[in-house]
Protein backbone atom coordinates (compact mmCIF):
# COMPACT_ATOMS: atom_id res chain seq x y z
CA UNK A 1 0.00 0.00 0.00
CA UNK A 2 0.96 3.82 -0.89
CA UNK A 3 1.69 6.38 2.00
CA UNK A 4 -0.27 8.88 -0.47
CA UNK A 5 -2.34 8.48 -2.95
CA UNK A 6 -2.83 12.66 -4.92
CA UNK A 7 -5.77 13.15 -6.76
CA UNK A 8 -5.31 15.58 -10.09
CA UNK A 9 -8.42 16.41 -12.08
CA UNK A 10 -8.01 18.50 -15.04
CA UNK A 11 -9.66 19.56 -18.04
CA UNK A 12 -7.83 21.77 -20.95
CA UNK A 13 -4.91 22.47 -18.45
CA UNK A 14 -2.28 22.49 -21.19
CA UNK A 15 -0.80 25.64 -19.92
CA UNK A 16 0.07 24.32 -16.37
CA UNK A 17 -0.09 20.57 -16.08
CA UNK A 18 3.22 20.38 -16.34
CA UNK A 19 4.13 22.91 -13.61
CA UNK A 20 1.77 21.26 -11.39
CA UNK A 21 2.76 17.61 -11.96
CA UNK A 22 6.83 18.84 -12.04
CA UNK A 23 6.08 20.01 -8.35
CA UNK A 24 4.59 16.91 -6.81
CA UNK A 25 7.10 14.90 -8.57
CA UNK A 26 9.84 17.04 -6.45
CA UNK A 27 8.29 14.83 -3.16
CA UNK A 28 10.92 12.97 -1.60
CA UNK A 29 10.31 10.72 1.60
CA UNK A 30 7.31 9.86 0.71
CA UNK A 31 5.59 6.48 -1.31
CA UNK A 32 2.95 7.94 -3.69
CA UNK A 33 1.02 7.56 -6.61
CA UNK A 34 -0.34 10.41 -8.72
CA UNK A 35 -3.74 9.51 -9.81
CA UNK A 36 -4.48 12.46 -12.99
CA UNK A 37 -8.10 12.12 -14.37
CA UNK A 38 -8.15 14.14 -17.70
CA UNK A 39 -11.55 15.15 -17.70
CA UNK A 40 -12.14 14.90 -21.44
CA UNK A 41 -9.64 17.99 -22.50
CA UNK A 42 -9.93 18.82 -26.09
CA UNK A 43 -6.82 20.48 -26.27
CA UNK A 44 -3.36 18.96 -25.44
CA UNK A 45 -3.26 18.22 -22.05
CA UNK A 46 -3.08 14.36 -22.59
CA UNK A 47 0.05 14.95 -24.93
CA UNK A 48 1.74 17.02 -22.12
CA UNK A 49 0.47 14.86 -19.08
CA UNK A 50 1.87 11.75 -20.93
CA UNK A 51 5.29 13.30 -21.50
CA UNK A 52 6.13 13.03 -17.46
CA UNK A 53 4.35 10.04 -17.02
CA UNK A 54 6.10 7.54 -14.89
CA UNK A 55 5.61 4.37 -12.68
CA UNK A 56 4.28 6.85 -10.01
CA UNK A 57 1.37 8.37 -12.39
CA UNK A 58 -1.96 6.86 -13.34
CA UNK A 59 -3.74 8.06 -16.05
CA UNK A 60 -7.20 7.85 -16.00
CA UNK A 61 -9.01 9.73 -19.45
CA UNK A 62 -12.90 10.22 -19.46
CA UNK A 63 -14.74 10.22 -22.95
CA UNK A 64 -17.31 12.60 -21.65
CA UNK A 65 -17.23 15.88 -19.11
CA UNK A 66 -17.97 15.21 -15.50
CA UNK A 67 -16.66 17.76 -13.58
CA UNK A 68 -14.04 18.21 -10.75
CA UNK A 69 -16.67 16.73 -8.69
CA UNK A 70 -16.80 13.47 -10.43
CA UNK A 71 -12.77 13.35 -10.99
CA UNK A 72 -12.56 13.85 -6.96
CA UNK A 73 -15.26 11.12 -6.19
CA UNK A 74 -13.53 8.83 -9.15
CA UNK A 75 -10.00 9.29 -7.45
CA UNK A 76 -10.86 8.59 -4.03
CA UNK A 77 -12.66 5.23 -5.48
CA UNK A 78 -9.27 4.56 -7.39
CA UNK A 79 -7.22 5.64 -4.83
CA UNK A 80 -4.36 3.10 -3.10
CA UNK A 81 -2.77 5.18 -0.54
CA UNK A 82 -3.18 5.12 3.07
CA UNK A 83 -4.08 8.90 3.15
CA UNK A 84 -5.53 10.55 0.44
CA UNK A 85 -4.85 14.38 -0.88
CA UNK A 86 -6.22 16.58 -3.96
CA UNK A 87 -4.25 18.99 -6.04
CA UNK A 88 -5.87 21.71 -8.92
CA UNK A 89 -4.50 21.28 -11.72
CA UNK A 90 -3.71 25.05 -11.68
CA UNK A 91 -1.73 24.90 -8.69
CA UNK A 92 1.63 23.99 -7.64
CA UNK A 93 3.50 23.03 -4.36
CA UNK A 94 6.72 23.30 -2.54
CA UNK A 95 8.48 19.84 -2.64
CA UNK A 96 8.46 19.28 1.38
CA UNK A 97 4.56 19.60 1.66
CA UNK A 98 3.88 16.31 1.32
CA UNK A 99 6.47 14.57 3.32
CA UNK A 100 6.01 16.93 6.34
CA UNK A 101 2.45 16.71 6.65
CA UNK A 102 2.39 12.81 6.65
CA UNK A 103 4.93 12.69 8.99
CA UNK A 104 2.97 14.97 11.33
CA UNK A 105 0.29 12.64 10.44
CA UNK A 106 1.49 9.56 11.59
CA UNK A 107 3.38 10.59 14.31
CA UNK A 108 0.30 12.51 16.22
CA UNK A 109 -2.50 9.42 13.97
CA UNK A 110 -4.55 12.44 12.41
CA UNK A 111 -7.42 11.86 10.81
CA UNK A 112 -6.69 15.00 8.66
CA UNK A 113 -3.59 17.01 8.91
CA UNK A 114 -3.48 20.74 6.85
CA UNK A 115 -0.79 23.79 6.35
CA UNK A 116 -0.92 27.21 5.09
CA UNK A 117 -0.83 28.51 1.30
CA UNK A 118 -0.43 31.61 -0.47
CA UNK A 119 -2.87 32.89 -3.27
CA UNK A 120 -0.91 33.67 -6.32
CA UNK A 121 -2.21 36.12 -8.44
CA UNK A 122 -1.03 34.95 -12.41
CA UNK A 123 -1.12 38.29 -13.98
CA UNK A 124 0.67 40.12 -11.61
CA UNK A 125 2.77 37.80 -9.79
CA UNK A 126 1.81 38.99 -6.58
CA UNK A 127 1.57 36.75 -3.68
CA UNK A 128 -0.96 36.86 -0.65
CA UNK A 129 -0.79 34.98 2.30
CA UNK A 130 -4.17 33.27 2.99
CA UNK A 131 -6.24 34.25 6.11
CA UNK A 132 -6.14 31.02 7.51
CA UNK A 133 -2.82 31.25 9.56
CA UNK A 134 -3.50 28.41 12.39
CA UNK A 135 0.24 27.64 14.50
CA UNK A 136 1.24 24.55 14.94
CA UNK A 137 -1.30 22.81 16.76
CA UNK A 138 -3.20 19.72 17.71
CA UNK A 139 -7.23 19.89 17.12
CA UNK A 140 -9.56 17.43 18.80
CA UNK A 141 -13.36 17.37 19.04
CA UNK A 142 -15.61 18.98 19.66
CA UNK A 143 -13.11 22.49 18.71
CA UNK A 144 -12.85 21.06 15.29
CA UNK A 145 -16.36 21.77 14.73
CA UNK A 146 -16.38 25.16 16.02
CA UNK A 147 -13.56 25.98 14.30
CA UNK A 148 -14.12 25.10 10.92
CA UNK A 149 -18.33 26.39 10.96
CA UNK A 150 -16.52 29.77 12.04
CA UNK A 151 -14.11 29.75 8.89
CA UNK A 152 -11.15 29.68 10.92
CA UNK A 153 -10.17 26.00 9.45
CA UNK A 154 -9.91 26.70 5.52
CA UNK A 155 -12.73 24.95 3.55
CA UNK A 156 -10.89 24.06 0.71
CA UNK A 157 -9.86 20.46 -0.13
CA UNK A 158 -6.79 20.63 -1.43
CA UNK A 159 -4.34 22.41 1.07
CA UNK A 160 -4.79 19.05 3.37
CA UNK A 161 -4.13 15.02 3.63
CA UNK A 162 -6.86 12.60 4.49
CA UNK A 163 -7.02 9.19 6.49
CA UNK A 164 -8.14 7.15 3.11
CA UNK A 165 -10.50 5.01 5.64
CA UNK A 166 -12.20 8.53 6.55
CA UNK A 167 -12.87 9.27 3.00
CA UNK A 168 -13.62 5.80 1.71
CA UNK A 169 -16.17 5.50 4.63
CA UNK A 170 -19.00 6.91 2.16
CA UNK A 171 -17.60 10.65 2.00
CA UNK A 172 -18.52 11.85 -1.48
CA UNK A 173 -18.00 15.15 -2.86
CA UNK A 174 -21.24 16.71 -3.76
CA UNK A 175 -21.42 16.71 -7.79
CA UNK A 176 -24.37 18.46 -8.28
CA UNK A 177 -23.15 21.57 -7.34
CA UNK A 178 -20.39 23.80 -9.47
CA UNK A 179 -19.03 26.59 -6.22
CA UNK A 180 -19.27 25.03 -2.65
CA UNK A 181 -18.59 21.57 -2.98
CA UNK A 182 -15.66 22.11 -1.34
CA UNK A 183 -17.55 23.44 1.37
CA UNK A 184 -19.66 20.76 2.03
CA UNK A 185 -17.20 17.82 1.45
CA UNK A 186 -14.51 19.16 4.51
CA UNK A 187 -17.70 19.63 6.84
CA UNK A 188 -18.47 16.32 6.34
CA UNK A 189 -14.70 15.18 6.74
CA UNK A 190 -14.83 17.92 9.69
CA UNK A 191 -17.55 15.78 11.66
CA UNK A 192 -15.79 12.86 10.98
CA UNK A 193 -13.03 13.32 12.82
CA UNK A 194 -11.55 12.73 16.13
CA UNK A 195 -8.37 14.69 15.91
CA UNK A 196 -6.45 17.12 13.07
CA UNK A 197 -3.05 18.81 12.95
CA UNK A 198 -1.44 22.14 11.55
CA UNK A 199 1.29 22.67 10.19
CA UNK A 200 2.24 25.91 10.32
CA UNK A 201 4.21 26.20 7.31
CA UNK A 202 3.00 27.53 3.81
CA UNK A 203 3.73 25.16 1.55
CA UNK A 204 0.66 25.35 -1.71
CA UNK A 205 0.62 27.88 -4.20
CA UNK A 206 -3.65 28.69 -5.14
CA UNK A 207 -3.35 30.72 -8.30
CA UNK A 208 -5.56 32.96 -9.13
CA UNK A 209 -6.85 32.20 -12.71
CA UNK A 210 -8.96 35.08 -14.49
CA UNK A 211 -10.66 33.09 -16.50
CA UNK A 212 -11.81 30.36 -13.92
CA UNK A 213 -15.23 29.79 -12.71
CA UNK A 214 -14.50 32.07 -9.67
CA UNK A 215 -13.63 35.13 -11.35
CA UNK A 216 -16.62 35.09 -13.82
CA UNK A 217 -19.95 36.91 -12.51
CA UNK A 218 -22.29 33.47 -12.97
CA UNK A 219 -25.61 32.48 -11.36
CA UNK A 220 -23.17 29.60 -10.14
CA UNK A 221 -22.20 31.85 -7.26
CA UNK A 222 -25.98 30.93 -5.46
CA UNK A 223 -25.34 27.97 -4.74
CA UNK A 224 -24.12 29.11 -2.17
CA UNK A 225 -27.04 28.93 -0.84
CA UNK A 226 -27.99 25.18 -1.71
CA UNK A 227 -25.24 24.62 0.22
CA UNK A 228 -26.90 26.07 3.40
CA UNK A 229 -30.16 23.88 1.97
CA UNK A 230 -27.70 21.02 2.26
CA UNK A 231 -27.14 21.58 5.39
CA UNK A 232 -31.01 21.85 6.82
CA UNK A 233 -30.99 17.96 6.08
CA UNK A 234 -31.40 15.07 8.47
CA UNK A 235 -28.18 13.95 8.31
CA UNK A 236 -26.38 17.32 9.68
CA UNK A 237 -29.33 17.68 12.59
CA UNK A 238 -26.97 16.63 15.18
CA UNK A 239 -24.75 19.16 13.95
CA UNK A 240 -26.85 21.81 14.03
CA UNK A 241 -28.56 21.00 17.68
CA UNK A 242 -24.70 20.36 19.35
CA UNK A 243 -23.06 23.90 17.60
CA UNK A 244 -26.30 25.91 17.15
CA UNK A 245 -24.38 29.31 17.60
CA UNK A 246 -21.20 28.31 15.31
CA UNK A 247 -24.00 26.97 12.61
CA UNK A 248 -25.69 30.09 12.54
CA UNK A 249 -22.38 31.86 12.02
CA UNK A 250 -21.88 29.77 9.39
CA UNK A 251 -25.36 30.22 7.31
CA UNK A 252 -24.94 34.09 7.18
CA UNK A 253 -20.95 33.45 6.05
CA UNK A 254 -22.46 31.27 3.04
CA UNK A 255 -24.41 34.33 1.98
CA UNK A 256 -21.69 36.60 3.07
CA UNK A 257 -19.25 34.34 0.12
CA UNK A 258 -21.73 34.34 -2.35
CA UNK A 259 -22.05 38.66 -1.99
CA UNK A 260 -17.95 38.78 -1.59
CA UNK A 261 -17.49 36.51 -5.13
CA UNK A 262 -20.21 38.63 -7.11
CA UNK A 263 -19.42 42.65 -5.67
CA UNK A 264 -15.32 41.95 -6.34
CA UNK A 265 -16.40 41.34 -10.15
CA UNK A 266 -18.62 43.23 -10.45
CA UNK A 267 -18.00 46.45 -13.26
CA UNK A 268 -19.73 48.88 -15.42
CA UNK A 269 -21.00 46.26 -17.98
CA UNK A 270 -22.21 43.54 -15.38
CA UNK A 271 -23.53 45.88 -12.61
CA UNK A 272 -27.01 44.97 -13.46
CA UNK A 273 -26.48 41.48 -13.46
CA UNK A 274 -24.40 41.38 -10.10
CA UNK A 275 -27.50 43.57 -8.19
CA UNK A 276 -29.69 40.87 -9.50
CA UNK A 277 -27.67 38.02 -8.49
CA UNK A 278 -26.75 39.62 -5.01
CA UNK A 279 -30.63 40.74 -4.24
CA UNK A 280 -31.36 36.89 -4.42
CA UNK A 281 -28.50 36.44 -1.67
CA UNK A 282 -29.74 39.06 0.23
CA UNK A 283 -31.30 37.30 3.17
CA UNK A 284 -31.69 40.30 5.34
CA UNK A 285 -33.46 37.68 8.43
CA UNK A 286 -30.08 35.53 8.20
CA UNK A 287 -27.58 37.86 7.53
CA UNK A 288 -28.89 40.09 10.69
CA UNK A 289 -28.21 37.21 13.21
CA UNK A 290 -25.21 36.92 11.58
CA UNK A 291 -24.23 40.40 12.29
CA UNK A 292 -24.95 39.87 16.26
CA UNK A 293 -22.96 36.57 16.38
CA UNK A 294 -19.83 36.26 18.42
CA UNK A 295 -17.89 35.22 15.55
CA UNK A 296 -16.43 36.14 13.08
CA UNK A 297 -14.46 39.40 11.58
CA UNK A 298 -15.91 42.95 13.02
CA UNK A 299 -14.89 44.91 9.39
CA UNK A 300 -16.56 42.38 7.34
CA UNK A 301 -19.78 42.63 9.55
CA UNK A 302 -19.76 46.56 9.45
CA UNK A 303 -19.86 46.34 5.55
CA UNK A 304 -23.17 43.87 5.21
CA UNK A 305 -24.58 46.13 8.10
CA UNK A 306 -23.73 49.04 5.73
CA UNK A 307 -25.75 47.06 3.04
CA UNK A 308 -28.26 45.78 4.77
CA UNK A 309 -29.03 50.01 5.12
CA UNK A 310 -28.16 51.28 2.32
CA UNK A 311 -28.45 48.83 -0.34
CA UNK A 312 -26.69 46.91 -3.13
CA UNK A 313 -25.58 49.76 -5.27
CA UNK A 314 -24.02 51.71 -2.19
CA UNK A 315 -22.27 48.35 -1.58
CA UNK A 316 -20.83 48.37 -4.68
CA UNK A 317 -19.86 51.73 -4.51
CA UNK A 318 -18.16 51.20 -1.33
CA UNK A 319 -15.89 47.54 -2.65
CA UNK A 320 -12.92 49.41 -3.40
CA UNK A 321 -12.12 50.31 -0.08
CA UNK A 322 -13.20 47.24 1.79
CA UNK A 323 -11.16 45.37 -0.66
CA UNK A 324 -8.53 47.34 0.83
CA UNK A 325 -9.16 47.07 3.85
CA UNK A 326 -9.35 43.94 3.94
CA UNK A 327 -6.15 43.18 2.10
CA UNK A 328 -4.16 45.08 4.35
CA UNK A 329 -5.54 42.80 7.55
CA UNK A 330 -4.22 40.31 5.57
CA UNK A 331 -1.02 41.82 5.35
């Protein structure tokens, strides 16, 4: 059996496969297997995947679109490791991430064990560090929860390594939705598990593609709120009864995304399109108990206050300088 099994979806990557495969193959210390699903690309990405591959890569090439749902789903099926880890095919990482955050792993027996990354912006080269900056720390129930439904654990999937027996243990991705799926599929991962380590070290590069699905103004962006839907289900009741205050923090953030994603693109030529997208996220009932909660960041609640007053278009007016303001907390 693999230490690692790394899960690559991509489809019409041809301009970065090979930066993103040439960086996991830098991995020393560790036993792995590189599991790439070409999600039917119709340009060359199969020409440029197959000119690394090696006895370390599977190739796995779908006739028809799925989605990076489906790839992520497929690859944890397919998957041979003893801990399990995604990668965008966009992205890249530094050559230690991998061996350091198994070690950690087996050494403490996480179920899940994460690091830092930096958001690399493509066109301009510049690099931000992400606001999740954890230390070095051991997580156990029930903090875990609290943590993560107050976005102070990251929700993406990719910036951590998985117990495979966690994930195999009927933990799906949700495929039937195109933003948020990430969301959903470390909650569930999140309530699965006893214990999870940080690394605080910032070892994978997120770039910031301008032509990706998160930088186009698209009704995509509410689904959002199916995830909250999602949520409201049976199976999360427990959830919702044992962290009633962190869950309610974490409806209003949902909405709070979906406003973020649409006001930062929004321009001259879409404006009309982003008010009527953001007027359907607009759920002043939920996004006023969000304001009161304990949690979360006081700048961030004094803008949706701001817009809960004065509206949409004094929002957008306004994005410039919490964009700012925001960056330089980040700073």
């Amino acid at each position: 059996m693999k230490d690692l099994s790394i899960i690559l979806p991509v489809y019409n990557g041809e301009n970065y496969i090979e930066r993103c495969i040439k960086s996991i193959l830098q991995t020393t210390g560790v036993d792995y297997e590189i599991i790439i699903i070409n999600d039917a690309s119709t340009d060359h990405t199969e020409t440029k995947i197959k000119k690394l591959e090696n006895d370390s890569i599977t190739i796995i090439s779908l006739s028809e679109n799925k989605g990076v749902s489906y790839c992520r789903n497929l690859g944890i099926e397919k998957a041979k490791g003893k801990y399990i880890t995604f990668i965008d095919a966009d992205d890249y990482i530094e050559k230690e991430m991998y061996s350091i955050l198994l070690q950690k792993a087996q050494e403490e027996d996480l179920d899940v064990c994460y690091c830092n990354n930096y958001e690399l912006f493509e066109k301009t080269g510049k690099i931000v560090k992400s606001k999740y900056q954890l230390k070095n720390k051991i997580v156990k129930q029930p903090e875990i929860m609290k943590l993560y439904l107050t976005d102070q654990i990251s929700r993406a999937c990719w910036d951590k390594i998985y117990k495979a027996d966690l994930l195999k243990n009927n933990i799906k991705v949700e495929e039937e939705l195109a933003v948020g799926e990430d969301i959903l599929f470390v909650l569930d991962v999140m309530k699965e598990s006893k214990k999870i380590g940080v690394v605080d070290s910032y070892f994978y590069y997120y770039v910031q593609q301008e032509k990706s699905v998160m930088h186009t103004i698209s009704p995509k962006f509410l689904q959002f709120k199916k995830v909250i839907q999602k949520t409201l289900e049976k199976e999360y009741e427990t959830m919702r009864l044992a962290y009633s205050t962190e869950y309610e923090y974490f409806q209003g953030e949902m909405l709070v995304r979906g406003i973020h994603s649409i006001s930062t693109l929004a321009n001259k030529e879409n404006k009309k399109q982003a008010i009527q997208y953001m007027t359907e996220l607009v759920d002043k009932k939920t996004l006023k108990q969000w304001i009161k909660n304990p949690y979360g960041s006081r700048l961030v609640k004094i803008e949706i206050q701001i817009l809960l007053l004065f509206g949409i278009r004094m929002h957008l007016l306004l994005m410039p300088i919490y964009k700012y303001m925001r960056g330089k907390l980040r700073k």
